[in-house]
C-alpha atoms as a PDB file:
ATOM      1  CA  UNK A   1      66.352  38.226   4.012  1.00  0.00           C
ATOM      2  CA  UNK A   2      68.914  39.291   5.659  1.00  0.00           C
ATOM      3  CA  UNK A   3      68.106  38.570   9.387  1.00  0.00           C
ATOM      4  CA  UNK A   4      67.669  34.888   8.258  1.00  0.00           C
ATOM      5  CA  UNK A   5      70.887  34.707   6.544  1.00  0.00           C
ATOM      6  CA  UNK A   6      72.810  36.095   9.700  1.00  0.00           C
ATOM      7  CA  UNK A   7      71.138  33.733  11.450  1.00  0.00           C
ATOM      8  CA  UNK A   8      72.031  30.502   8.803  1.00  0.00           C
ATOM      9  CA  UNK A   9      75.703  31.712   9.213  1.00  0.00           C
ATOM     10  CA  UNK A  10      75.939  31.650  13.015  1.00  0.00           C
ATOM     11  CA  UNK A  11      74.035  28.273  12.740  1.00  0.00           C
ATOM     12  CA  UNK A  12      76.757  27.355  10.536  1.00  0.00           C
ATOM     13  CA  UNK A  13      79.466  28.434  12.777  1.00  0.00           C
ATOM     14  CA  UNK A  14      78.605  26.874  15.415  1.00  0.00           C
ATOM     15  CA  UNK A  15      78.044  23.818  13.499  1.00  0.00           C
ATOM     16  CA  UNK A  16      81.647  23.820  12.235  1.00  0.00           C
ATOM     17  CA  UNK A  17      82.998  24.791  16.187  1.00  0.00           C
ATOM     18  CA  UNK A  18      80.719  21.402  17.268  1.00  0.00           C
ATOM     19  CA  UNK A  19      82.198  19.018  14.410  1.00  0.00           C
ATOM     20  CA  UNK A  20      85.595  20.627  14.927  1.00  0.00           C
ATOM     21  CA  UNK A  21      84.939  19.519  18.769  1.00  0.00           C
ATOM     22  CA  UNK A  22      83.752  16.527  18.487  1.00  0.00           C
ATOM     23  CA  UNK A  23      86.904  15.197  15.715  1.00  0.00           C
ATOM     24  CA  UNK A  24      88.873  16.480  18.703  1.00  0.00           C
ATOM     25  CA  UNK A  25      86.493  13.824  20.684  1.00  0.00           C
ATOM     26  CA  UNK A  26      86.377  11.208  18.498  1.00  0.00           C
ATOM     27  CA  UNK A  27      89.912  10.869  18.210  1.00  0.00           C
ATOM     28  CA  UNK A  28      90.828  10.789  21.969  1.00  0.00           C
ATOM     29  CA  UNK A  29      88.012   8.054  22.462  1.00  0.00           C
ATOM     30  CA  UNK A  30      88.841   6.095  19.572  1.00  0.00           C
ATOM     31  CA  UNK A  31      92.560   5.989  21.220  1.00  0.00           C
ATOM     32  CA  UNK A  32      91.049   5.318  24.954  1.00  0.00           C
ATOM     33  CA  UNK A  33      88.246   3.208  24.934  1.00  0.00           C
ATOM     34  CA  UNK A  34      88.338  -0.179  25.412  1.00  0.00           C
ATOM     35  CA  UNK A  35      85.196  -3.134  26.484  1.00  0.00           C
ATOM     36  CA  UNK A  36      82.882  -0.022  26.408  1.00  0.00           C
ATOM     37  CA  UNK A  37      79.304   0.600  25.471  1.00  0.00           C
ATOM     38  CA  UNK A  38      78.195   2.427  22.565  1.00  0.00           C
ATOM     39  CA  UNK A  39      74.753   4.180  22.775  1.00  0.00           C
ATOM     40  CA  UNK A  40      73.407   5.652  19.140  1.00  0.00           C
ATOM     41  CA  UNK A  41      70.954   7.847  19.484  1.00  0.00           C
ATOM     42  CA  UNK A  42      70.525  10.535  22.674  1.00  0.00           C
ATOM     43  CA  UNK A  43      66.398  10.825  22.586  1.00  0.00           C
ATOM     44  CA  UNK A  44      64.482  10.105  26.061  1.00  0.00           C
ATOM     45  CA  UNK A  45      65.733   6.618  26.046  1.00  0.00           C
ATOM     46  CA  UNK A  46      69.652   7.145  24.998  1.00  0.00           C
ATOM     47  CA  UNK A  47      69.649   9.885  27.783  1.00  0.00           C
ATOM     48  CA  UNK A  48      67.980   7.723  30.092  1.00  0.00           C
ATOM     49  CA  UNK A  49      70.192   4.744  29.397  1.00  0.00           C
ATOM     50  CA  UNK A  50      73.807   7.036  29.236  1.00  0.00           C
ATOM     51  CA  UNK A  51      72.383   8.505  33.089  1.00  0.00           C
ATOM     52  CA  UNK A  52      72.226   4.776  34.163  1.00  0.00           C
ATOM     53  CA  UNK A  53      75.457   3.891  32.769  1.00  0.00           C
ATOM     54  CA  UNK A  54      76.965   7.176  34.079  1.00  0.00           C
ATOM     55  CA  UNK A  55      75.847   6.323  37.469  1.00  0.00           C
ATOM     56  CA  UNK A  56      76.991   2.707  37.337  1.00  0.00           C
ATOM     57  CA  UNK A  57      80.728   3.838  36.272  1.00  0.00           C
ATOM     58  CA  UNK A  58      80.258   1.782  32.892  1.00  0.00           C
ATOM     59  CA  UNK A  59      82.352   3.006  30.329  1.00  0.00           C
ATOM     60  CA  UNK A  60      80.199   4.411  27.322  1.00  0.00           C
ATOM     61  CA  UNK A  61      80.270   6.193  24.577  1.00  0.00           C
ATOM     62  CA  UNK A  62      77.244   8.645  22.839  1.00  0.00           C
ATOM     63  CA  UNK A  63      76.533   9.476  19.746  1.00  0.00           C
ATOM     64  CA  UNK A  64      73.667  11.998  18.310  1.00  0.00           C
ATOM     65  CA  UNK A  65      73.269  13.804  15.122  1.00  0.00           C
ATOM     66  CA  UNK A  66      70.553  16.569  16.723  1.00  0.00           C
ATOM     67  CA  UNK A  67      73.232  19.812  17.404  1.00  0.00           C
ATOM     68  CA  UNK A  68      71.157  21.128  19.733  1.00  0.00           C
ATOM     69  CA  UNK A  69      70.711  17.832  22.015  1.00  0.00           C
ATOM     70  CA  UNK A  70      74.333  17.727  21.754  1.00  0.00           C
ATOM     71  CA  UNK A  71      75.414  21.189  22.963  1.00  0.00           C
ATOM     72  CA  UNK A  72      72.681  20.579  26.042  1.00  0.00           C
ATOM     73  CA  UNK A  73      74.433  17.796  26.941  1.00  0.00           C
ATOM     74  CA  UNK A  74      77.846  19.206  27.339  1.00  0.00           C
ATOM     75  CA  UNK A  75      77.147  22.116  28.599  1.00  0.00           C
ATOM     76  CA  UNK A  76      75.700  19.651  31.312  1.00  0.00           C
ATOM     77  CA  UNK A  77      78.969  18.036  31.626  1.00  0.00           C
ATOM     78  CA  UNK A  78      78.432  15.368  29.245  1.00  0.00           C
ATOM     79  CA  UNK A  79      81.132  13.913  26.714  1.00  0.00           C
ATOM     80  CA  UNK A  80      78.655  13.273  23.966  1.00  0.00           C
ATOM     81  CA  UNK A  81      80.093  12.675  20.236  1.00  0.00           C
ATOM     82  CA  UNK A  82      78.118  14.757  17.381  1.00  0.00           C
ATOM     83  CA  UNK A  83      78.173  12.562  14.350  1.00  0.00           C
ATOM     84  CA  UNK A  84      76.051  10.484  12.278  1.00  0.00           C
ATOM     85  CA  UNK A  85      75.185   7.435  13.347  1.00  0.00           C
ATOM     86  CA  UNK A  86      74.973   5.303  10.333  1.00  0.00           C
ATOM     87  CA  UNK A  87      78.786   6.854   9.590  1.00  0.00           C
ATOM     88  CA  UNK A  88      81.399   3.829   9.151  1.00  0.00           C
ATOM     89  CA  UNK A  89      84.156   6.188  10.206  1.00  0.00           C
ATOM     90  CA  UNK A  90      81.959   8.187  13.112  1.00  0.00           C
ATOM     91  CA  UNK A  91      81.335   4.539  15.204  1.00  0.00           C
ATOM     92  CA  UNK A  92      85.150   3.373  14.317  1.00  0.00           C
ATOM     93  CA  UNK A  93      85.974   7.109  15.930  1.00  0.00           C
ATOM     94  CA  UNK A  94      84.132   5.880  18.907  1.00  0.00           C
ATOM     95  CA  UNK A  95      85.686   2.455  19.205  1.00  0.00           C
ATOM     96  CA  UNK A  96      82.668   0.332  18.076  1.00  0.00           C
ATOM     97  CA  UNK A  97      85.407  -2.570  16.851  1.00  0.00           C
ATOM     98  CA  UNK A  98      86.384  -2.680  20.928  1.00  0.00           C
ATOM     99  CA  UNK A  99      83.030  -2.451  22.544  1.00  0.00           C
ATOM    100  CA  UNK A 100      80.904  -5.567  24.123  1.00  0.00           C
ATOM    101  CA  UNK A 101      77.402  -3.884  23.710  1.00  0.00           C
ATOM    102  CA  UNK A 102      76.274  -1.427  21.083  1.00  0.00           C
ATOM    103  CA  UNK A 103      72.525  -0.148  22.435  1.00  0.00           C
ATOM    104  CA  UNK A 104      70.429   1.940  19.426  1.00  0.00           C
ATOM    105  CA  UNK A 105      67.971   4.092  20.434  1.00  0.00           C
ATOM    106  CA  UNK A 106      67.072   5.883  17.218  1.00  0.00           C
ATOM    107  CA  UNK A 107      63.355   6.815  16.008  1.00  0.00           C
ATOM    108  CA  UNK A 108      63.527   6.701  12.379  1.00  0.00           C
ATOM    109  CA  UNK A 109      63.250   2.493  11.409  1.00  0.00           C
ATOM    110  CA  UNK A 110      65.216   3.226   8.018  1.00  0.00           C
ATOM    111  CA  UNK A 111      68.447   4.791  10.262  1.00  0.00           C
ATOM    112  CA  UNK A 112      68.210   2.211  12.970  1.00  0.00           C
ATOM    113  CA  UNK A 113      68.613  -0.835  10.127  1.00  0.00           C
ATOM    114  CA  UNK A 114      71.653   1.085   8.542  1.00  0.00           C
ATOM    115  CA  UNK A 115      73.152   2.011  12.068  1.00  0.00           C
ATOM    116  CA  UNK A 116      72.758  -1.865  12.936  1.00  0.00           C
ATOM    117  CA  UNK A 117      74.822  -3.086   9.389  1.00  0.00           C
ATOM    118  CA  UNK A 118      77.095  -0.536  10.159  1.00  0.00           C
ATOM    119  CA  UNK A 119      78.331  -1.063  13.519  1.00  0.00           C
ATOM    120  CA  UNK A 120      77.795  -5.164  12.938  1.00  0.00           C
ATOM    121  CA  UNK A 121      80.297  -4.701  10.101  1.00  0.00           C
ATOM    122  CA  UNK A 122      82.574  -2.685  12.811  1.00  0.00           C
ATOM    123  CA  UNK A 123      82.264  -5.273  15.912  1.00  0.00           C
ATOM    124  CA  UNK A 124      81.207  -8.934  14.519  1.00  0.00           C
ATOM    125  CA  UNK A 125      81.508 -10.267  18.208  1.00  0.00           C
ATOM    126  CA  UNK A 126      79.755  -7.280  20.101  1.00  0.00           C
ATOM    127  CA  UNK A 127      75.978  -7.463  21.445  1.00  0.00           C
ATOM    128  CA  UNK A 128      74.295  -5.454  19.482  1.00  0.00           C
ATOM    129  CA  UNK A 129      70.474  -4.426  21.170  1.00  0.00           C
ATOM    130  CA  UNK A 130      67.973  -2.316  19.529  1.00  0.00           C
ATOM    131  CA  UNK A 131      65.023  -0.860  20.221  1.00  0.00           C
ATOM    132  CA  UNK A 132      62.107  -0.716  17.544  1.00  0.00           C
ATOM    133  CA  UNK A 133      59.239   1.123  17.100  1.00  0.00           C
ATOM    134  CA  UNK A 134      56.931  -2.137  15.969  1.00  0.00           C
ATOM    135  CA  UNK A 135      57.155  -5.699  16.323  1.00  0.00           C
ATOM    136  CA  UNK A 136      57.041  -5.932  12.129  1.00  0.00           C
ATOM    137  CA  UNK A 137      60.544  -4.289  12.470  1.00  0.00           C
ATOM    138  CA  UNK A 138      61.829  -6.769  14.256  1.00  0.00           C
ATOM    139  CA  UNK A 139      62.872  -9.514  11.338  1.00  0.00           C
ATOM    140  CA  UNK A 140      64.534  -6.725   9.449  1.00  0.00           C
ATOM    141  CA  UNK A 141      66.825  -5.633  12.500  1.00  0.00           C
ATOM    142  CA  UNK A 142      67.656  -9.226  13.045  1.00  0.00           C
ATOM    143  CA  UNK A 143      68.672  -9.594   9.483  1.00  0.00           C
ATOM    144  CA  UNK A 144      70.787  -6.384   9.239  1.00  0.00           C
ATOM    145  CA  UNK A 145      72.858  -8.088  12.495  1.00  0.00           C
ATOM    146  CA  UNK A 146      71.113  -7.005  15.477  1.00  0.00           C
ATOM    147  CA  UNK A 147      71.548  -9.601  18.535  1.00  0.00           C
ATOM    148  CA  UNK A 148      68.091  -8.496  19.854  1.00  0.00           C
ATOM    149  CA  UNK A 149      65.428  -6.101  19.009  1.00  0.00           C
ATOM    150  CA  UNK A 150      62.667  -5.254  21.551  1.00  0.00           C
ATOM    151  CA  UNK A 151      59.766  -3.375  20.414  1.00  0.00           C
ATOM    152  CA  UNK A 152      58.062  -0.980  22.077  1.00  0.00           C
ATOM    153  CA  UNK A 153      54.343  -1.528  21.035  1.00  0.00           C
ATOM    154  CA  UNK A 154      54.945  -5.270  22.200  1.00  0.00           C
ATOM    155  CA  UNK A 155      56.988  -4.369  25.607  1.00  0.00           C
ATOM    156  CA  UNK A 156      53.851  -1.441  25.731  1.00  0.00           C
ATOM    157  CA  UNK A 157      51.280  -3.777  25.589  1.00  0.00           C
ATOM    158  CA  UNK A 158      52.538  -6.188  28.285  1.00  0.00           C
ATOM    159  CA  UNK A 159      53.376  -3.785  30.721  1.00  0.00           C
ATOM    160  CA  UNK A 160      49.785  -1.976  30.174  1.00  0.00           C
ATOM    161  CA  UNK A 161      48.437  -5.447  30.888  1.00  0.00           C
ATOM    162  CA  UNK A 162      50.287  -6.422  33.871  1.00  0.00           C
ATOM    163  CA  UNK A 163      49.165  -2.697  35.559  1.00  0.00           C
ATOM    164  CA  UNK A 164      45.887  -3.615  34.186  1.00  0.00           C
ATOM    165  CA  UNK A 165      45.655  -6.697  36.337  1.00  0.00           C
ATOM    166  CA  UNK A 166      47.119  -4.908  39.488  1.00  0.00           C
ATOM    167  CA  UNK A 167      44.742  -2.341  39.521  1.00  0.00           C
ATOM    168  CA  UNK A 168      41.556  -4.616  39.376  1.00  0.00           C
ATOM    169  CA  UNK A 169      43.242  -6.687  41.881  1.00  0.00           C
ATOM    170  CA  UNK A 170      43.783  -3.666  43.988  1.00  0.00           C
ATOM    171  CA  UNK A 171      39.943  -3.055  43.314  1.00  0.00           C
ATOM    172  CA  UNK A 172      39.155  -6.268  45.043  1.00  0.00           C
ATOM    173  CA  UNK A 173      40.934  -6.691  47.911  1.00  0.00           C
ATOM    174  CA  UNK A 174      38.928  -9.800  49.490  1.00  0.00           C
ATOM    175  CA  UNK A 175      40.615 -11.601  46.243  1.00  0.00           C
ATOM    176  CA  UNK A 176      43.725 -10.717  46.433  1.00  0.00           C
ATOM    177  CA  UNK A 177      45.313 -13.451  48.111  1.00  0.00           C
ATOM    178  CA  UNK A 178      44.185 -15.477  45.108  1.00  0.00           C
ATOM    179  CA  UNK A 179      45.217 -17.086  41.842  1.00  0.00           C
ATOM    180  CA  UNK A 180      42.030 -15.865  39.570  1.00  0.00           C
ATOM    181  CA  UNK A 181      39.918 -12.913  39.570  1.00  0.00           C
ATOM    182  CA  UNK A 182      36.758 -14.042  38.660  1.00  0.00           C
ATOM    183  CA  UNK A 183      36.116 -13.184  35.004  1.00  0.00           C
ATOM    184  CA  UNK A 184      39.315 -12.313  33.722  1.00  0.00           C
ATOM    185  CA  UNK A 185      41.263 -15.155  34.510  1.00  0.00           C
ATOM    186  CA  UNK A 186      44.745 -15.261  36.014  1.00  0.00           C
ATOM    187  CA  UNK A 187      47.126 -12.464  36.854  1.00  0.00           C
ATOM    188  CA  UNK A 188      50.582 -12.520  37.523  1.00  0.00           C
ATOM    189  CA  UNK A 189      51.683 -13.672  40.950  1.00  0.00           C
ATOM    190  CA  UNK A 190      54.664 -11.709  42.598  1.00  0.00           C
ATOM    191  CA  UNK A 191      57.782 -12.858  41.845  1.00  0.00           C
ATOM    192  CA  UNK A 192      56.604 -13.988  38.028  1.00  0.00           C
ATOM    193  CA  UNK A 193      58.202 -11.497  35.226  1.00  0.00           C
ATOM    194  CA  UNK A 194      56.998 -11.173  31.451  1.00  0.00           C
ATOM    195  CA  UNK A 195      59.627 -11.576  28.958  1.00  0.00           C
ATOM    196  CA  UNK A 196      59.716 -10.862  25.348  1.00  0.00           C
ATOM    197  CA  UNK A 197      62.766 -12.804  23.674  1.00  0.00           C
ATOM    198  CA  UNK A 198      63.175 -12.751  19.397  1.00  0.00           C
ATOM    199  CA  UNK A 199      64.167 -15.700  17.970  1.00  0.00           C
ATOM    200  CA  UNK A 200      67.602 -14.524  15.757  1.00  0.00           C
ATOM    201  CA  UNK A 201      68.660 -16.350  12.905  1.00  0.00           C
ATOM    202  CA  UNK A 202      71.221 -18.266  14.428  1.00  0.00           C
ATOM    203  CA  UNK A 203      68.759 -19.417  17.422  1.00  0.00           C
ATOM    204  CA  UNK A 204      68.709 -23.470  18.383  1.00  0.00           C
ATOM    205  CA  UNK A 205      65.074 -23.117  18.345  1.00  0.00           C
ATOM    206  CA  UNK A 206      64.812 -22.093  14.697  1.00  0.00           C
ATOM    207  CA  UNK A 207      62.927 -24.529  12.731  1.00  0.00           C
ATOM    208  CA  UNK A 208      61.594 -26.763  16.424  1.00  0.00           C
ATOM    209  CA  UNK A 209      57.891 -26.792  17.389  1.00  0.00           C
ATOM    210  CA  UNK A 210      57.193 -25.682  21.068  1.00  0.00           C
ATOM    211  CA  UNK A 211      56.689 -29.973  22.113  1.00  0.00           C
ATOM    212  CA  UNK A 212      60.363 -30.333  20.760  1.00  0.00           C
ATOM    213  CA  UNK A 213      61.863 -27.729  22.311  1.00  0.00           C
ATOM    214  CA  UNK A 214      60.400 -29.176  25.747  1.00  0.00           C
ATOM    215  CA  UNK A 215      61.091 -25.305  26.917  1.00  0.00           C
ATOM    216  CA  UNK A 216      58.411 -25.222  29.787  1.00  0.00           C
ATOM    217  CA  UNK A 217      59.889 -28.874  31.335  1.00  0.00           C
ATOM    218  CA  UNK A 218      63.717 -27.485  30.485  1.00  0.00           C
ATOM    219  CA  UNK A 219      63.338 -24.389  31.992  1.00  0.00           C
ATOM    220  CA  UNK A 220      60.024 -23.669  34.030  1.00  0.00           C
ATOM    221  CA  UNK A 221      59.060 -20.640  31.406  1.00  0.00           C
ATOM    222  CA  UNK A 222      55.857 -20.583  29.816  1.00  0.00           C
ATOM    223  CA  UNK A 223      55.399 -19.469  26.362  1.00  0.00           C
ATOM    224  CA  UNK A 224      51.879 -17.753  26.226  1.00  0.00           C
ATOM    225  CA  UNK A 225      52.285 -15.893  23.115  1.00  0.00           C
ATOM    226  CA  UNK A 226      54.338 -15.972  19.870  1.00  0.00           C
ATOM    227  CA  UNK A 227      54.235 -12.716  18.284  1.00  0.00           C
ATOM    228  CA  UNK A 228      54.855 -12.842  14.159  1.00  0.00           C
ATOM    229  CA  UNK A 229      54.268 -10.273  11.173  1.00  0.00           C
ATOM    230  CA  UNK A 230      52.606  -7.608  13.957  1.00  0.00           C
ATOM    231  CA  UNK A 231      50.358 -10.976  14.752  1.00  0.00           C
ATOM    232  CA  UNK A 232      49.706 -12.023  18.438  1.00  0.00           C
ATOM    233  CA  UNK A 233      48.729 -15.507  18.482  1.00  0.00           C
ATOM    234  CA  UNK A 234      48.791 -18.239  21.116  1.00  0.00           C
ATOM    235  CA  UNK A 235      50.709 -20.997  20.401  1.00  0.00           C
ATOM    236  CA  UNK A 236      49.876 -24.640  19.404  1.00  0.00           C
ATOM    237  CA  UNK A 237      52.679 -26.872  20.920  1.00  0.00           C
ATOM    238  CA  UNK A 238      53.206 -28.651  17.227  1.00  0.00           C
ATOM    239  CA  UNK A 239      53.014 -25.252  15.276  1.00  0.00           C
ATOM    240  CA  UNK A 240      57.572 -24.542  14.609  1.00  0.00           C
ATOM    241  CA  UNK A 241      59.020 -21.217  15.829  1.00  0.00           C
ATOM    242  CA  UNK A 242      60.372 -19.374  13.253  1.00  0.00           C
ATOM    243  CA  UNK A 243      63.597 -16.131  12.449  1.00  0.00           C
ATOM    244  CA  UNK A 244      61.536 -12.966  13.665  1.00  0.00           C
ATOM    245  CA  UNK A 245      59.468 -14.541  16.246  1.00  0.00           C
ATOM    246  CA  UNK A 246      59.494 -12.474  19.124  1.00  0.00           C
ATOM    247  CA  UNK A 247      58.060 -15.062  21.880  1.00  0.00           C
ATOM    248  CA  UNK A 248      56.327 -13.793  25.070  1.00  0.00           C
ATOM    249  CA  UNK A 249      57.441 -15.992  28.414  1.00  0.00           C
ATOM    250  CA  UNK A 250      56.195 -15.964  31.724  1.00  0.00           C
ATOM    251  CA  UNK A 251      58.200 -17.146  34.550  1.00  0.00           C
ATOM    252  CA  UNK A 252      60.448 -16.104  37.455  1.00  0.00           C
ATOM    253  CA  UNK A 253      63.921 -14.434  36.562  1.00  0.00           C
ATOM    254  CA  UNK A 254      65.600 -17.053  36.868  1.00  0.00           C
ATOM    255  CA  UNK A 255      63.447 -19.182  34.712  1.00  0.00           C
ATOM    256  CA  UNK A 256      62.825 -16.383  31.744  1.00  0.00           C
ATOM    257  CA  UNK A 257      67.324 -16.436  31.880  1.00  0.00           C
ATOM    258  CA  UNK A 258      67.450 -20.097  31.348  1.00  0.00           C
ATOM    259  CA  UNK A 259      64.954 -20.071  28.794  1.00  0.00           C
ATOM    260  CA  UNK A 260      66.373 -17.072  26.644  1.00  0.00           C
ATOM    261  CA  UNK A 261      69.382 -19.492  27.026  1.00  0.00           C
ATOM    262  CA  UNK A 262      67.535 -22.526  25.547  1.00  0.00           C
ATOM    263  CA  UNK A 263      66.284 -20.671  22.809  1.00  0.00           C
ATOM    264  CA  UNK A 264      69.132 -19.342  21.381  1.00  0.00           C
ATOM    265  CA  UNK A 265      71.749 -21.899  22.076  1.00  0.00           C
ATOM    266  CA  UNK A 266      69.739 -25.159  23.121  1.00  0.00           C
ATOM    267  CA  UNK A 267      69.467 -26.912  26.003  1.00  0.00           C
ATOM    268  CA  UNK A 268      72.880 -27.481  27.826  1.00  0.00           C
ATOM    269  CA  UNK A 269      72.626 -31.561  28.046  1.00  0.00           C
END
């Protein structure tokens, strides 16, 4: 036993040097930061997202509860913040009351809804975007305060079927220049995006049927799906939009901006 409980007690010390760092840390960005972004969570995608950030000269703040992801990172030159996530005093230590964006990027569902309530409670103006494992998740992230939650099986499944319809187009060259390939009906012409958008509680179209919301004549975006309980379904113009929705738009950028706009304030007339 006695290997393993040298071991526990360096663990333990370096634990205690990390916190003791990171209070150190807290405190001077808590004092400093001002109109920043917070990122929860430093997996594949926090990393990802703090490297684009770092690059873009965007102030930001980290935060990660994994020690060892931590350490890696400053030894790398990193200023991340070891903490829990879901800690009231651990995002006011980072500044969450002054930031305009809060991104989580945690894996477990049951953290990410207590981060959200957390940091909502913190920042009651701030954009606060989340990314979930499922589209079911999705309602309950809204509800706990989250401005938008995009799921990754949905986002998945779109972007596997747009490279889906590239590569048979790319497998029949004679067609490309056309609208249809023959069979599978039509694939996305360049310049035309796929957006998934989730209809918060406070969203204008809450409660409208697609006809009334007149969102394909307003804004040029089609809806071709309406994604509810895990449930893909195309929509009937008549059938209403409800909280939790996560709708599925095709259009230009320009066209999938001015619809996200319609849908959660209303058209501008």
């Amino acid at each position: 036993m006695g290997p393993s409980l040298a071991a526990g007690a360096v663990q333990l010390r370096l634990l205690s040097r990390l916190s003791r760092s990171s209070e150190e840390t807290h405190a001077t960005a808590g004092k400093t930061l001002q109109d920043h972004v917070v990122v929860l969570g430093y997996g594949v995608g926090g990393e990802m997202l703090a490297e684009v950030l770092e690059r873009a000269a965007v102030p930001h703040a980290v935060v990660d509860i994994n020690a060892t992801r931590v350490r890696q990172a400053r030894r790398e030159g990193r200023p991340l913040h070891y903490g829990d996530v879901t800690s009231p005093e651990i995002l006011a230590h980072v500044g969450v009351a002054r930031a305009r964006l809060v991104a989580v990027m945690l894996n477990d569902p049951d953290a990410t809804v207590r981060a959200v309530r957390a940091a909502r409670r913190l920042c009651p103006g701030a954009r606060i975007l989340v990314r979930a494992r499922y589209v079911a998740e999705v309602p309950r992230l809204l509800a706990a305060g989250a401005t938008e939650a995009v799921a990754q099986e949905f986002e998945a499944s779109l972007e596997l079927i747009e490279r889906v319809m590239r590569e048979l187009a790319a497998e029949r060259p004679e067609r490309a220049g056309r609208e249809h390939i023959e069979g599978l009906g039509p694939r996305l012409p360049a310049g035309l995006e796929v957006e998934s958008v989730p209809v918060g509680s406070e969203a204008w179209i809450a409660g409208r049927s697609l006809a009334e919301s007149r969102l394909r004549a307003r804004t040029g975006a089609t809806l071709v799906a309406v994604s509810r309980a895990g449930t893909a379904t195309h929509p009937d113009p008549e059938d209403r939009l409800e909280t939790g929705d996560v709708l599925c738009l095709v259009g230009s950028a320009e066209q999938a901006a001015q619809a996200r706009r319609l849908i959660e304030h209303g058209p501008a007339d």
